[in-house]
N, C-alpha and C. Protein backbone atom coordinates (compact mmCIF):
# COMPACT_ATOMS: atom_id res chain seq x y z
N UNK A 1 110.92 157.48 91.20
CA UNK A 1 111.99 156.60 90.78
C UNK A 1 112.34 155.64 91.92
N UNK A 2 112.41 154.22 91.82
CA UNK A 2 112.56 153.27 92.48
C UNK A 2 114.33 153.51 93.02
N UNK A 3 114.47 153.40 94.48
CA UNK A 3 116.00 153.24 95.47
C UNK A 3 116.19 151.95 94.91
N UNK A 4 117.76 152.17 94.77
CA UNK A 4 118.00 150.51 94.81
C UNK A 4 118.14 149.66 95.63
N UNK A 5 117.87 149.80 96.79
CA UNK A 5 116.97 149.22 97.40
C UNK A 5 115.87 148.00 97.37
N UNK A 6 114.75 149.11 96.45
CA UNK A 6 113.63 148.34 95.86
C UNK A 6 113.66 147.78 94.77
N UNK A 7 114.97 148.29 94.13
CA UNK A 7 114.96 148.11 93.06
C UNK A 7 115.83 146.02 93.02
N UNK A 8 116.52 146.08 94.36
CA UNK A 8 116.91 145.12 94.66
C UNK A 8 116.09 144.04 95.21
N UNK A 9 115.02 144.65 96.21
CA UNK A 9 114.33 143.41 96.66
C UNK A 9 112.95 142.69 95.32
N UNK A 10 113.04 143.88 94.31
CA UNK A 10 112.13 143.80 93.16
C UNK A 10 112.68 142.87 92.57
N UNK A 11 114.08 142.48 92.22
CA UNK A 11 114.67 141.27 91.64
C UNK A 11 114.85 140.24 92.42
N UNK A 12 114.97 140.37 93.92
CA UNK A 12 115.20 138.77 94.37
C UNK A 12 113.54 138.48 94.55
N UNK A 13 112.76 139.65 94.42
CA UNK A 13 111.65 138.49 94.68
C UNK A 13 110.92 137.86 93.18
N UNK A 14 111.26 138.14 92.73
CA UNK A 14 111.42 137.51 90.78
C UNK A 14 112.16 136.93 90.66
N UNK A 15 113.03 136.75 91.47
CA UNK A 15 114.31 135.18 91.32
C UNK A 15 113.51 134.37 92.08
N UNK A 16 112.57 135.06 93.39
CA UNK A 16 112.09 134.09 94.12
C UNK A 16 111.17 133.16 93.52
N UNK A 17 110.45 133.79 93.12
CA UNK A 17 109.09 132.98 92.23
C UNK A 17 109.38 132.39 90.75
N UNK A 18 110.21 133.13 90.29
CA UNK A 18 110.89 131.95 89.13
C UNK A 18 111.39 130.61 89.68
N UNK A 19 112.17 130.96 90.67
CA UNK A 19 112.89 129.87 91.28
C UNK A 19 111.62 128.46 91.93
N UNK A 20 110.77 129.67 92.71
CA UNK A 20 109.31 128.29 93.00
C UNK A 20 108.87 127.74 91.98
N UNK A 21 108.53 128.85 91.05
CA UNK A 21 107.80 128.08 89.65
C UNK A 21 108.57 126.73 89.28
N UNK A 22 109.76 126.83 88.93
CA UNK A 22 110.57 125.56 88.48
C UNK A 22 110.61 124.27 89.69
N UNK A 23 110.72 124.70 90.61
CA UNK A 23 110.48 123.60 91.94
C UNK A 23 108.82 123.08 91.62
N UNK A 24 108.15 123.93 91.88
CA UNK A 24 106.59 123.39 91.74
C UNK A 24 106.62 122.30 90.74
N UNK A 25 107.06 122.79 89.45
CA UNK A 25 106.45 122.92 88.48
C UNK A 25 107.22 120.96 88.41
N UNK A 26 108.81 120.87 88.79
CA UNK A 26 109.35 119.77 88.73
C UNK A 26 108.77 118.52 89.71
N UNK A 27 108.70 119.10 90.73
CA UNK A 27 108.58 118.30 92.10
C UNK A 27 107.11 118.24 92.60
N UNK A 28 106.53 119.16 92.56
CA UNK A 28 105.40 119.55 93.49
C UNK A 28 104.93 120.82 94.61
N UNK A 29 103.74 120.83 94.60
CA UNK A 29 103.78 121.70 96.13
C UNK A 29 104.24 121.11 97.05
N UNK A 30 104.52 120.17 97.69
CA UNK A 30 104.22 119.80 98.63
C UNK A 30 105.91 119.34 99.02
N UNK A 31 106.65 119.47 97.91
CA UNK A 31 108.18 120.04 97.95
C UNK A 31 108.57 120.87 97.86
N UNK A 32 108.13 122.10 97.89
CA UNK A 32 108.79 122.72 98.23
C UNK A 32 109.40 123.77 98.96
N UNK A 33 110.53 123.80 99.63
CA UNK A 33 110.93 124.45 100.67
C UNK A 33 112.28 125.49 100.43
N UNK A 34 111.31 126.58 101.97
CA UNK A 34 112.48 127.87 101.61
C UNK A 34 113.71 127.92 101.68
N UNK A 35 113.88 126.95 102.01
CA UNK A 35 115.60 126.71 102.15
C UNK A 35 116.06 126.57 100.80
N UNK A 36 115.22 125.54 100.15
CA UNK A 36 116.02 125.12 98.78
C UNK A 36 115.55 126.40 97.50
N UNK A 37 114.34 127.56 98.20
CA UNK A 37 114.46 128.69 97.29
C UNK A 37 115.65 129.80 97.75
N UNK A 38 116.21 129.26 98.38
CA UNK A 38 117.48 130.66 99.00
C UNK A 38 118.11 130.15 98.04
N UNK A 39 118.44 128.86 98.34
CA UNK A 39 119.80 128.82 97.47
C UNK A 39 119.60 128.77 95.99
N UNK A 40 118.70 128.70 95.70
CA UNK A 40 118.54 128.72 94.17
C UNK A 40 118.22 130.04 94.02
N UNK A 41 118.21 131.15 94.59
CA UNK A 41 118.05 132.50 94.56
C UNK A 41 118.93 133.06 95.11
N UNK A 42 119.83 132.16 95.13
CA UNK A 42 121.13 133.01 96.03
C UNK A 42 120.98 134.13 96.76
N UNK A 43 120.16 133.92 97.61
CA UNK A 43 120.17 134.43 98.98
C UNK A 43 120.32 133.62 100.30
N UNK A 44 120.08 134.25 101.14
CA UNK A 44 120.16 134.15 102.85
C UNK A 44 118.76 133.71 102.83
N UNK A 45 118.13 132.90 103.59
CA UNK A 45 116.85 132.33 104.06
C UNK A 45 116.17 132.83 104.32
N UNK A 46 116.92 134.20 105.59
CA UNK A 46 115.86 135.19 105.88
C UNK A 46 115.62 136.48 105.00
N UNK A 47 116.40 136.58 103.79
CA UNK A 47 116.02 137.23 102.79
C UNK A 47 114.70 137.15 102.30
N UNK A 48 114.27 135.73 101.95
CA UNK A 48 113.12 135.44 101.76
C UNK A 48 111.72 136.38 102.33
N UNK A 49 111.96 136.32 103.35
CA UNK A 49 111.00 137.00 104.36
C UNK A 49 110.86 138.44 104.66
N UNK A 50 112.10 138.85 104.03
CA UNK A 50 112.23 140.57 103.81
C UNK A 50 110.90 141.06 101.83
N UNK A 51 110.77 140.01 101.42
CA UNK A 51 110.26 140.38 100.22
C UNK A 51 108.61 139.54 99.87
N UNK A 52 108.59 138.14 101.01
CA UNK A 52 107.48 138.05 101.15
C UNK A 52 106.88 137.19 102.52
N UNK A 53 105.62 137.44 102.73
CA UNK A 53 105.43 137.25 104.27
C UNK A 53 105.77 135.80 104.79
N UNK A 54 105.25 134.62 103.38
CA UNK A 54 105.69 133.71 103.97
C UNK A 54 105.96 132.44 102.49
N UNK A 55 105.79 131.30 102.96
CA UNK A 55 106.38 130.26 101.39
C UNK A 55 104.74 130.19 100.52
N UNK A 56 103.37 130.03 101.41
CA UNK A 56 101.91 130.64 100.83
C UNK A 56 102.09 131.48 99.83
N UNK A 57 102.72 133.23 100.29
CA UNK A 57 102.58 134.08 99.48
C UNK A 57 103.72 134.39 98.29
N UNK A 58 104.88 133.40 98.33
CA UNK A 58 105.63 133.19 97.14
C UNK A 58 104.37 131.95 95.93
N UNK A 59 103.96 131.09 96.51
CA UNK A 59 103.14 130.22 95.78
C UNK A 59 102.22 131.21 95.35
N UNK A 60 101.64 131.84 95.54
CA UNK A 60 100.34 132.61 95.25
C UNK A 60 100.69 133.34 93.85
N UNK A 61 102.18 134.37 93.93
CA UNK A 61 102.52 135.01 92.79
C UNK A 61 102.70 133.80 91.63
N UNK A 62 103.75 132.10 92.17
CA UNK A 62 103.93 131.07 91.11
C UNK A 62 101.91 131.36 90.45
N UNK A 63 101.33 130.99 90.96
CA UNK A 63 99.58 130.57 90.70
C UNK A 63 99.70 132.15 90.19
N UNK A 64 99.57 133.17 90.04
CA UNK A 64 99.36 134.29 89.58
C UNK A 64 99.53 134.21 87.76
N UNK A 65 101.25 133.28 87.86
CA UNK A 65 101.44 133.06 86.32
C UNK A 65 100.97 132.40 85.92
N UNK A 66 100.36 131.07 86.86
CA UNK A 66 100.22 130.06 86.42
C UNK A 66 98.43 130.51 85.61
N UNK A 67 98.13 131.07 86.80
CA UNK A 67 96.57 131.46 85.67
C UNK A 67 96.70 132.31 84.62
N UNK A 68 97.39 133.31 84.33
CA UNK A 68 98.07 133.85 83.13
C UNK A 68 98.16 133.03 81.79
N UNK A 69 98.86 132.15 82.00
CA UNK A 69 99.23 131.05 80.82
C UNK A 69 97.76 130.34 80.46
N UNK A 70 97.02 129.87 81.67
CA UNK A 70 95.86 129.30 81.64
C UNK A 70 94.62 129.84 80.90
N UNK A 71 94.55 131.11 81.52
CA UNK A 71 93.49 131.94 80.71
C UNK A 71 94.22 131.54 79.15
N UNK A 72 95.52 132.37 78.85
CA UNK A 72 96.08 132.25 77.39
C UNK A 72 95.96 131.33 76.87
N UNK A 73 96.33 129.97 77.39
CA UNK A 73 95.34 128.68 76.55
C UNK A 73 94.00 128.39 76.52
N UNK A 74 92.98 128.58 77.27
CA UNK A 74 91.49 128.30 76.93
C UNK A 74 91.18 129.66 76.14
N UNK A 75 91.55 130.65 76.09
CA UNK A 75 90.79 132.10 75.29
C UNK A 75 91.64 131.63 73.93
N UNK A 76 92.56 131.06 73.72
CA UNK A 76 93.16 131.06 72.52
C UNK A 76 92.69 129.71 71.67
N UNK A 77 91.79 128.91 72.29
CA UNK A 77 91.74 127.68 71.89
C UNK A 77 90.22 127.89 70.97
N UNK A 78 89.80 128.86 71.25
CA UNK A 78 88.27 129.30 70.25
C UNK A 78 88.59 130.58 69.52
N UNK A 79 87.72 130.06 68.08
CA UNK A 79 87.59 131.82 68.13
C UNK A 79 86.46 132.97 68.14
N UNK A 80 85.40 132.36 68.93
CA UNK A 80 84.45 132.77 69.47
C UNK A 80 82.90 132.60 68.33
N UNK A 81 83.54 132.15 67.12
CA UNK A 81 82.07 131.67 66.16
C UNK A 81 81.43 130.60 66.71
N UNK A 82 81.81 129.60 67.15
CA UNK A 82 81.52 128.18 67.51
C UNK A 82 80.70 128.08 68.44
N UNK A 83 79.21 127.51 68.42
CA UNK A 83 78.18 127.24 68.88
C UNK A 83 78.32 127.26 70.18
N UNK A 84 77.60 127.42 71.16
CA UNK A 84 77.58 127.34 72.64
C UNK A 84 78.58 126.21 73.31
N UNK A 85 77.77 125.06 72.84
CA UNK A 85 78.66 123.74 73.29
C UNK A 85 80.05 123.53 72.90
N UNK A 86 80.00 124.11 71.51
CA UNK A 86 81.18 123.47 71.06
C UNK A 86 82.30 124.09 71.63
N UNK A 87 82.10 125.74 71.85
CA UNK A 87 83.01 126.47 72.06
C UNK A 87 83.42 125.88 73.87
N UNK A 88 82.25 125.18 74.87
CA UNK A 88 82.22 124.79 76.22
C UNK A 88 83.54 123.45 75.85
N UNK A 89 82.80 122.82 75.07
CA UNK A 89 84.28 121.76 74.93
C UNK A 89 85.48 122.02 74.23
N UNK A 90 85.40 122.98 73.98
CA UNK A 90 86.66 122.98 72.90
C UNK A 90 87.74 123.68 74.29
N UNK A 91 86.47 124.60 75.32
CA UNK A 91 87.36 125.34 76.26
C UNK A 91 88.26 124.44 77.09
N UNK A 92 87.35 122.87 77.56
CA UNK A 92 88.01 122.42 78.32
C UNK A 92 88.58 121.35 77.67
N UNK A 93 88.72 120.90 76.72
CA UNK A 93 89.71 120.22 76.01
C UNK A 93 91.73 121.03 76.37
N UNK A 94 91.18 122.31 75.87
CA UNK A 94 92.36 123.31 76.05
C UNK A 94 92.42 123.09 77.57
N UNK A 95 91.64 123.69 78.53
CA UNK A 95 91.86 123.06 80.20
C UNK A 95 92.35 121.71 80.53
N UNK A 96 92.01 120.69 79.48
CA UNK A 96 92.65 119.27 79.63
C UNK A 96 94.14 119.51 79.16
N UNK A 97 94.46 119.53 78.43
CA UNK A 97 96.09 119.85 77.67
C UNK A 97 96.39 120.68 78.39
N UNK A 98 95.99 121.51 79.09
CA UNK A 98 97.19 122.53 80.02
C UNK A 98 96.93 122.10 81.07
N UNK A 99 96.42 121.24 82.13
CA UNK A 99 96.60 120.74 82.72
C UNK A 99 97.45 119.28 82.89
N UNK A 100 97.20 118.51 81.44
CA UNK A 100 98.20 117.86 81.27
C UNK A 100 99.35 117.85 81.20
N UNK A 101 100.04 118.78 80.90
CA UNK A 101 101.05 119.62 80.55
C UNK A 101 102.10 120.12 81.27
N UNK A 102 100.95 120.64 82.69
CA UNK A 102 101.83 121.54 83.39
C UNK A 102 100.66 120.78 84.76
N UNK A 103 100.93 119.70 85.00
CA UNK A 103 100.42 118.86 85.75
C UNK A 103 100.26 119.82 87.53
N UNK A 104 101.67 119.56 87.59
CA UNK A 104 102.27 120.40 89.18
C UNK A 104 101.36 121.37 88.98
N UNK A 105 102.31 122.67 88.57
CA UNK A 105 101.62 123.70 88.49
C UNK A 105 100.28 124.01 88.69
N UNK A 106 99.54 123.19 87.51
CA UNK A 106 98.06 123.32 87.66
C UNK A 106 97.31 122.58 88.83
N UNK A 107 97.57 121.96 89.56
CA UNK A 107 97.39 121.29 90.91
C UNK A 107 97.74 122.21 91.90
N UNK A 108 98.79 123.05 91.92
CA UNK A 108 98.82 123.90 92.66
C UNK A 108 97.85 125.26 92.87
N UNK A 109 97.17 125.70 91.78
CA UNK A 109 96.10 126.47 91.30
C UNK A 109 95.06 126.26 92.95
N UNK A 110 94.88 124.63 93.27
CA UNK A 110 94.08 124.26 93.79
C UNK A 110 94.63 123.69 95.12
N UNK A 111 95.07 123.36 95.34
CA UNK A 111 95.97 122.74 96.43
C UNK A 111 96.71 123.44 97.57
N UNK A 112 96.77 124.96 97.42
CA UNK A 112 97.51 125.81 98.18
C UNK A 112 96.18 126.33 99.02
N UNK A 113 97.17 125.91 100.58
CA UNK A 113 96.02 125.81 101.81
C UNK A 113 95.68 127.51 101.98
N UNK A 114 94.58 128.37 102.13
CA UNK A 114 94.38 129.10 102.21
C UNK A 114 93.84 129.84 103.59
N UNK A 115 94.43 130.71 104.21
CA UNK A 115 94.40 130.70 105.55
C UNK A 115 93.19 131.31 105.86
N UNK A 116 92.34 130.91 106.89
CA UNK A 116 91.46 130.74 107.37
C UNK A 116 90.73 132.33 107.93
N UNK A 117 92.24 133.06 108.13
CA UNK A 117 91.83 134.61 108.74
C UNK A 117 92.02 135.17 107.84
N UNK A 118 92.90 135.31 106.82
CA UNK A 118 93.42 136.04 105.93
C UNK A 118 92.81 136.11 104.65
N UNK A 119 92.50 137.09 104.53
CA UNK A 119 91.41 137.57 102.90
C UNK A 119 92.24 136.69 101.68
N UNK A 120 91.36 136.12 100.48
CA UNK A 120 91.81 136.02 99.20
C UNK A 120 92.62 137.32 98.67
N UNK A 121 93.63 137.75 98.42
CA UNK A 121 93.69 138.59 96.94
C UNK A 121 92.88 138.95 96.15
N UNK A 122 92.75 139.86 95.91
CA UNK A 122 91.74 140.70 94.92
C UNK A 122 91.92 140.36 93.51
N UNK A 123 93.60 140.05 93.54
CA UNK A 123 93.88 139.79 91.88
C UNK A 123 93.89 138.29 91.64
N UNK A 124 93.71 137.35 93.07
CA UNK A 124 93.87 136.19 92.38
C UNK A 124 92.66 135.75 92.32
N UNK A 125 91.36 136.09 93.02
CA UNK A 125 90.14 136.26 92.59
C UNK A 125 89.65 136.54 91.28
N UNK A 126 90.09 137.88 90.83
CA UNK A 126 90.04 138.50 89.78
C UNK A 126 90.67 137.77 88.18
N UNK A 127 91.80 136.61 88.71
CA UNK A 127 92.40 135.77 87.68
C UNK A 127 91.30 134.62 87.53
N UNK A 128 90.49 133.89 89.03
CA UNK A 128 89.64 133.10 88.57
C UNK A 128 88.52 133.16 87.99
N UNK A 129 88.16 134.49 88.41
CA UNK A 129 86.71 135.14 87.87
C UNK A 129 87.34 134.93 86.30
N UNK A 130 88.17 135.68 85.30
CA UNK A 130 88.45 135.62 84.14
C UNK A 130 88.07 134.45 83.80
N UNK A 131 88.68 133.49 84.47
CA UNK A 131 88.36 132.32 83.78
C UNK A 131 86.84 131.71 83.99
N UNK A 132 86.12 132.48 84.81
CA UNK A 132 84.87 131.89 84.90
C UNK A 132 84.02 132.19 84.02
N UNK A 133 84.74 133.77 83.37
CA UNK A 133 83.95 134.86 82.74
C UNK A 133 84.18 134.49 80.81
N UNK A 134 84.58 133.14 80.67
CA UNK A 134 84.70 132.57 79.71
C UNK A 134 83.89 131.20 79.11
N UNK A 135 83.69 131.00 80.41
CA UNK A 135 82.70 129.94 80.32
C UNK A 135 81.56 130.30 80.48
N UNK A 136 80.76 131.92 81.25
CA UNK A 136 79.95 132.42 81.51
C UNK A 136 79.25 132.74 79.91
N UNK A 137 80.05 133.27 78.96
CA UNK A 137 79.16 133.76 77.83
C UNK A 137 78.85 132.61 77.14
N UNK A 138 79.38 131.27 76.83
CA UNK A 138 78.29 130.20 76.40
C UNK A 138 77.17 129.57 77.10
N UNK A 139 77.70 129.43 78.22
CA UNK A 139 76.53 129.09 79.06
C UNK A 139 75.26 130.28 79.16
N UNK A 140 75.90 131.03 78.92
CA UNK A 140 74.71 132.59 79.38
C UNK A 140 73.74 132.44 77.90
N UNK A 141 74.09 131.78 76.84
CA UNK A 141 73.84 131.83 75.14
C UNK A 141 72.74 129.85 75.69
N UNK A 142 73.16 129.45 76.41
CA UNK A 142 72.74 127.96 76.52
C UNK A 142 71.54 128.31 77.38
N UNK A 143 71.67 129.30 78.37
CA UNK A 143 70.14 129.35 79.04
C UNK A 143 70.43 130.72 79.73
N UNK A 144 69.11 131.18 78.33
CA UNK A 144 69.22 133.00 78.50
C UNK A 144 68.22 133.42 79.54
N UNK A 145 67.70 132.39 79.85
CA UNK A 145 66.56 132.81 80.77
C UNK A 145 67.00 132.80 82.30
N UNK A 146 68.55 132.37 82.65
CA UNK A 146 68.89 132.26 83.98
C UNK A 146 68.91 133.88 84.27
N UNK A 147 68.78 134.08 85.67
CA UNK A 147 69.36 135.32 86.24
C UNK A 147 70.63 135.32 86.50
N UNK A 148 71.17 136.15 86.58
CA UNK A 148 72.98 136.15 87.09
C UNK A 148 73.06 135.44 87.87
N UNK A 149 72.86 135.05 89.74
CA UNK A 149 72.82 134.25 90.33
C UNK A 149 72.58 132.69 89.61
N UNK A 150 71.71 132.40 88.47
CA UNK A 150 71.79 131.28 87.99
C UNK A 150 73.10 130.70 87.58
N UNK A 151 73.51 131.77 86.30
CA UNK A 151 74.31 131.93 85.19
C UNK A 151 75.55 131.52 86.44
N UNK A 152 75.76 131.92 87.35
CA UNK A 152 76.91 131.92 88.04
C UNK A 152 77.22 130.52 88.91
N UNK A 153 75.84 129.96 89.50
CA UNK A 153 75.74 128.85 89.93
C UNK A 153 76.09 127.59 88.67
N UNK A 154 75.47 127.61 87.64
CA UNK A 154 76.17 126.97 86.33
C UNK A 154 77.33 126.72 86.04
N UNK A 155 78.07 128.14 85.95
CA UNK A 155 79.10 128.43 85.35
C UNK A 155 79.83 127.42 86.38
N UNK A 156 79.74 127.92 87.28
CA UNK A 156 80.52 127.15 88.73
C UNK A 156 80.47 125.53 88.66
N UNK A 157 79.20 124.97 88.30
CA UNK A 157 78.82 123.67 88.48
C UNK A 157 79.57 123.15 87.21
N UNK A 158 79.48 123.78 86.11
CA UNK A 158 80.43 123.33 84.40
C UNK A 158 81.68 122.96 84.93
N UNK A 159 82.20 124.30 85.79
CA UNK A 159 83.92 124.18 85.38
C UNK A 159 84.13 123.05 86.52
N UNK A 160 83.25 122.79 87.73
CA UNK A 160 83.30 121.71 88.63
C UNK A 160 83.21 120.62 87.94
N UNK A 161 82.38 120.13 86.88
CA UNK A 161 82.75 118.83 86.81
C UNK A 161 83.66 118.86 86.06
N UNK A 162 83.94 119.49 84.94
CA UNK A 162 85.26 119.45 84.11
C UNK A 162 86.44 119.12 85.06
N UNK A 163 86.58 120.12 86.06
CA UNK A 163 87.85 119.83 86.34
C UNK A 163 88.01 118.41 87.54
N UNK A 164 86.69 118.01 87.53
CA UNK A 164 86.43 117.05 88.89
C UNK A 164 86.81 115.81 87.75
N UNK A 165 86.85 115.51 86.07
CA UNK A 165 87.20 114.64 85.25
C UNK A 165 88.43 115.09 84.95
N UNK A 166 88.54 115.85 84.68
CA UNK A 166 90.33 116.33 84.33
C UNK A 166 91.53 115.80 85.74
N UNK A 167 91.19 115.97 86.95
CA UNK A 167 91.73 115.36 87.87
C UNK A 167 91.33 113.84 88.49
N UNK A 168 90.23 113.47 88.16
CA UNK A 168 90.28 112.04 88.35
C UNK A 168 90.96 111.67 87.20
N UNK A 169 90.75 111.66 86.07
CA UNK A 169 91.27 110.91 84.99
C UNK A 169 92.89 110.98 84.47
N UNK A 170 93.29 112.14 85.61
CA UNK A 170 94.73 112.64 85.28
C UNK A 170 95.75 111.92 86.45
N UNK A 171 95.48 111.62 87.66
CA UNK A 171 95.01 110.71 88.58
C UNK A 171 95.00 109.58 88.65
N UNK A 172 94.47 109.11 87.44
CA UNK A 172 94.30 107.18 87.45
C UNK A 172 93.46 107.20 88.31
N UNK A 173 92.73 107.71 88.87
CA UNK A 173 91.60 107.00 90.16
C UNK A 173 90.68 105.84 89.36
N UNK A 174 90.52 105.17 90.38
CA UNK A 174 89.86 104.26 89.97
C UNK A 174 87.96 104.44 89.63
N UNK A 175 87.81 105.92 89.95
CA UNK A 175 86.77 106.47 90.41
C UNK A 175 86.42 107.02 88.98
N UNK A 176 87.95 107.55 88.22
CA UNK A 176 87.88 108.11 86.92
C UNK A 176 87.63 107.59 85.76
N UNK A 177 88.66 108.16 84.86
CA UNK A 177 88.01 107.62 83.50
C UNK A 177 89.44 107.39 82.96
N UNK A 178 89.58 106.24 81.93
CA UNK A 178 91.12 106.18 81.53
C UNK A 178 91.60 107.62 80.64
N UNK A 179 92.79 107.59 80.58
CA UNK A 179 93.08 108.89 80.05
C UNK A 179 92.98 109.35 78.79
N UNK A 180 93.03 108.14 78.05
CA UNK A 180 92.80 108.61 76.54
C UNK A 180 91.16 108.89 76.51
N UNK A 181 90.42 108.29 77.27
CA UNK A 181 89.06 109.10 77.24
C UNK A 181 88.58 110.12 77.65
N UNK A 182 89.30 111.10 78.29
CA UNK A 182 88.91 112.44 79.27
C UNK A 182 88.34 112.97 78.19
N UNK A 183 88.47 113.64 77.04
CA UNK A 183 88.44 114.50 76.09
C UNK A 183 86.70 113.63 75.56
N UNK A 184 86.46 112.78 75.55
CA UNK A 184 85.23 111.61 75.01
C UNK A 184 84.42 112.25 76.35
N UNK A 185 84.19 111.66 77.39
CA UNK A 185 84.14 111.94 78.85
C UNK A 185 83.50 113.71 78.94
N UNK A 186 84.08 114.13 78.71
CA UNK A 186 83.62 115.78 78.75
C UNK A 186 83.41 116.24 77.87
N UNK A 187 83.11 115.71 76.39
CA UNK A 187 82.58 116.19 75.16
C UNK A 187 80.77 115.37 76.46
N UNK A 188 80.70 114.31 75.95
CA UNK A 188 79.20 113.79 76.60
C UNK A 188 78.58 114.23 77.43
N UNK A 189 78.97 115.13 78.84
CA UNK A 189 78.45 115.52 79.60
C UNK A 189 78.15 117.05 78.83
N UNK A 190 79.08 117.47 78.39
CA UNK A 190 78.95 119.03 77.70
C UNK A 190 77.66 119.01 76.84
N UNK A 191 77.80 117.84 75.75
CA UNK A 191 76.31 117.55 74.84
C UNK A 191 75.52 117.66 75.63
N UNK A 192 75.49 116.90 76.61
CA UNK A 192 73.96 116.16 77.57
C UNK A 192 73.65 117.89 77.79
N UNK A 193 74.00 118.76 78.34
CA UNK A 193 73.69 120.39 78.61
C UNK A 193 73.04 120.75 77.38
N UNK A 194 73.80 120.71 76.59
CA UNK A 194 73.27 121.43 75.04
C UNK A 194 72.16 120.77 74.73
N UNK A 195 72.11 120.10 75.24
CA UNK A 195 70.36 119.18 74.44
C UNK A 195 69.48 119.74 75.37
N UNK A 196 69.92 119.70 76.92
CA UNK A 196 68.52 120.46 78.07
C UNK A 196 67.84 119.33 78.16
């Protein structure tokens, strides 16, 4: 049975990361600061630091939900009858709209500097793998003859350009594609695969 104690630092650090989520999610990464999560968590500053090591590992749990929701929109956007390709675009169509959507957030997925000594997470690994492991069974149906090492180099290279058009074109770069075409844009490259 949890002291209350834990049972206390178990809620401010769930005020904490609710509280980032809504900062991220409004402003950006790159706004936001522990000062302005105390007070929106009504705590002390150095509270913060009693529940996590630093403002990295509050972002990491925000990205924890944030791939949560993510997986829940691309697995929900098929229902697994639909041909190799179709089901590849239909995935990142759904990756386009939730990235559209939840712009911040999903920029943050990618954007949070990752320290150089310090191991990945097992579970936030384990959240991207899911999502790799979705794009893995059409592609694995598109070329059965890869070995795993293939299948994985693919999988990797798919969701790279998808999301390398989903952020130019979300972006305005001039490099990209206008926005009402992203969805046109990554249907064509997805075909060009399916044909071989």
């Amino acid at each position: 049975m949890a002291t209350k104690t834990q049972i206390r630092r178990e809620q401010l650090r769930e005020r904490l990361v609710e509280a980032a989520e809504i900062r991220v999610a409004r402003d950006g990464l790159n706004e936001l600061r522990a000062r302005d999560l105390a007070k929106d968590a009504g705590c002390a500053l150095g509270a913060i630091y009693n529940v996590f090591e630093d403002l990295n590992a509050i972002v990491m749990a925000v990205n924890g939900r944030t791939f949560q929701r993510l997986e829940q929109a691309v697995s929900s956007a098929f229902d697994g009858n639909e041909a190799p390709v179709d089901r590849l675009i239909v995935m990142s169509t759904a990756y386009l709209h939730f990235a559209d959507a939840n712009t911040n957030l999903w920029r943050a997925l990618f954007d949070l500097q990752m320290s150089e000594d310090g191991p990945v997470p097992d579970w936030y690994r384990d959240a991207l793998n899911g999502l790799f492991a979705y794009i893995a069974e059409p592609v694995g149906q598109l070329f059965p003859e890869y070995d795993r090492a293939e299948l994985s180099l693919m999988t990797r290279a798919l969701f790279s350009s998808v999301h390398g058009i989903v952020t130019l074109g979300l972006e305005n770069r001039i490099s990209g594609v206008p926005p009402e075409q992203i969805e046109r844009m990554i249907s064509q490259v997805l075909l060009r695969i399916g044909n071989k």
